[in-house]
Protein backbone atom coordinates (compact mmCIF):
# COMPACT_ATOMS: atom_id res chain seq x y z
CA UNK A 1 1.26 -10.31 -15.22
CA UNK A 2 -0.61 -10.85 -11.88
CA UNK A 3 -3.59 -8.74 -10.69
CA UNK A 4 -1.37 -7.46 -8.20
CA UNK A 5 -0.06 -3.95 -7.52
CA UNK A 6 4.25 -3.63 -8.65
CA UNK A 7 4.76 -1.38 -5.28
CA UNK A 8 2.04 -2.48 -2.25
CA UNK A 9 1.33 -5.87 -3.76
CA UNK A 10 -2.45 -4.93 -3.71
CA UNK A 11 -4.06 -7.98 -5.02
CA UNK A 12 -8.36 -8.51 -5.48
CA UNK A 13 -10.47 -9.06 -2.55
CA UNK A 14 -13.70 -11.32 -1.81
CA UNK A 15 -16.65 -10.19 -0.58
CA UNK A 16 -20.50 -10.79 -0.86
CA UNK A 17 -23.39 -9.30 -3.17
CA UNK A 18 -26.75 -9.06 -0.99
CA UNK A 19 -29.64 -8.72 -2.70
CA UNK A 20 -32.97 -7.51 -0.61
CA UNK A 21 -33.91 -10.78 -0.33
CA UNK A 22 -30.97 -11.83 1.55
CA UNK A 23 -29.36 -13.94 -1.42
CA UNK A 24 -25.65 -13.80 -0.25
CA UNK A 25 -23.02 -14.11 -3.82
CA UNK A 26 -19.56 -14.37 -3.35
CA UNK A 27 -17.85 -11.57 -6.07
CA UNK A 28 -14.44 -10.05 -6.18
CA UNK A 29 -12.85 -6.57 -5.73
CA UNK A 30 -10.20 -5.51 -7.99
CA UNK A 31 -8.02 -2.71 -7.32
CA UNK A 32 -7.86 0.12 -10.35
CA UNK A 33 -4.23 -1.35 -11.75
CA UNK A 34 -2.66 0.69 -14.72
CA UNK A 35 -0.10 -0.46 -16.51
CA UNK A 36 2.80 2.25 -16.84
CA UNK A 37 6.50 2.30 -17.57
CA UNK A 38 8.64 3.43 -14.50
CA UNK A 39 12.07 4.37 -14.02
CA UNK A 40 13.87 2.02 -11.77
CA UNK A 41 17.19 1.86 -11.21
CA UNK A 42 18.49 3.81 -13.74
CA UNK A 43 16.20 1.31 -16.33
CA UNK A 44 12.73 2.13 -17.60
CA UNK A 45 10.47 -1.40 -17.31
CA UNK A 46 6.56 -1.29 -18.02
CA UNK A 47 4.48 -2.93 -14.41
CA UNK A 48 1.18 -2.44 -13.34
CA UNK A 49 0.30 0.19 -10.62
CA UNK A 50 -2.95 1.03 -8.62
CA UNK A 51 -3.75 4.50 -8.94
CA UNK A 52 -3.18 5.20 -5.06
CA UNK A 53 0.40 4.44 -5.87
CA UNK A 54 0.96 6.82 -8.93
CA UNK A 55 -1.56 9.30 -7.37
CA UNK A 56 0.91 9.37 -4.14
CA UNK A 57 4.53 9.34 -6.14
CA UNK A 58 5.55 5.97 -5.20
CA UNK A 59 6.88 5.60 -8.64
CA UNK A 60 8.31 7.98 -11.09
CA UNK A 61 7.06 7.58 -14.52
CA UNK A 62 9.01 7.46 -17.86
């Protein structure tokens, strides 16, 4: 499965560690993906969700 969100298709970001010194490392943010079994279309199938979608009811569980 990708590292992507089944219902907004969040995927990870890049951005940059800074240290004080000014020492610029790229790095990666990954959204909070849980994987879950969901009811869709009359047929349960386990995907992986971000918690913004299952916290807002974009998906109804098993």
């Amino acid at each position: 499965m990708p590292m992507q969100c089944y219902v907004c298709a969040k995927t990870p970001i890049f951005g940059h560690t800074i240290s004080h010194a000014h020492n610029v490392r790229s790095r990666k943010f990954y959204p909070n993906l849980q994987s879950i079994r969901i009811v869709e279309n009359g047929s349960v199938k386990r995907v992986r969700v971000c918690t913004r979608c299952l916290r807002s009811g974009k998906v109804q569980k098993a």
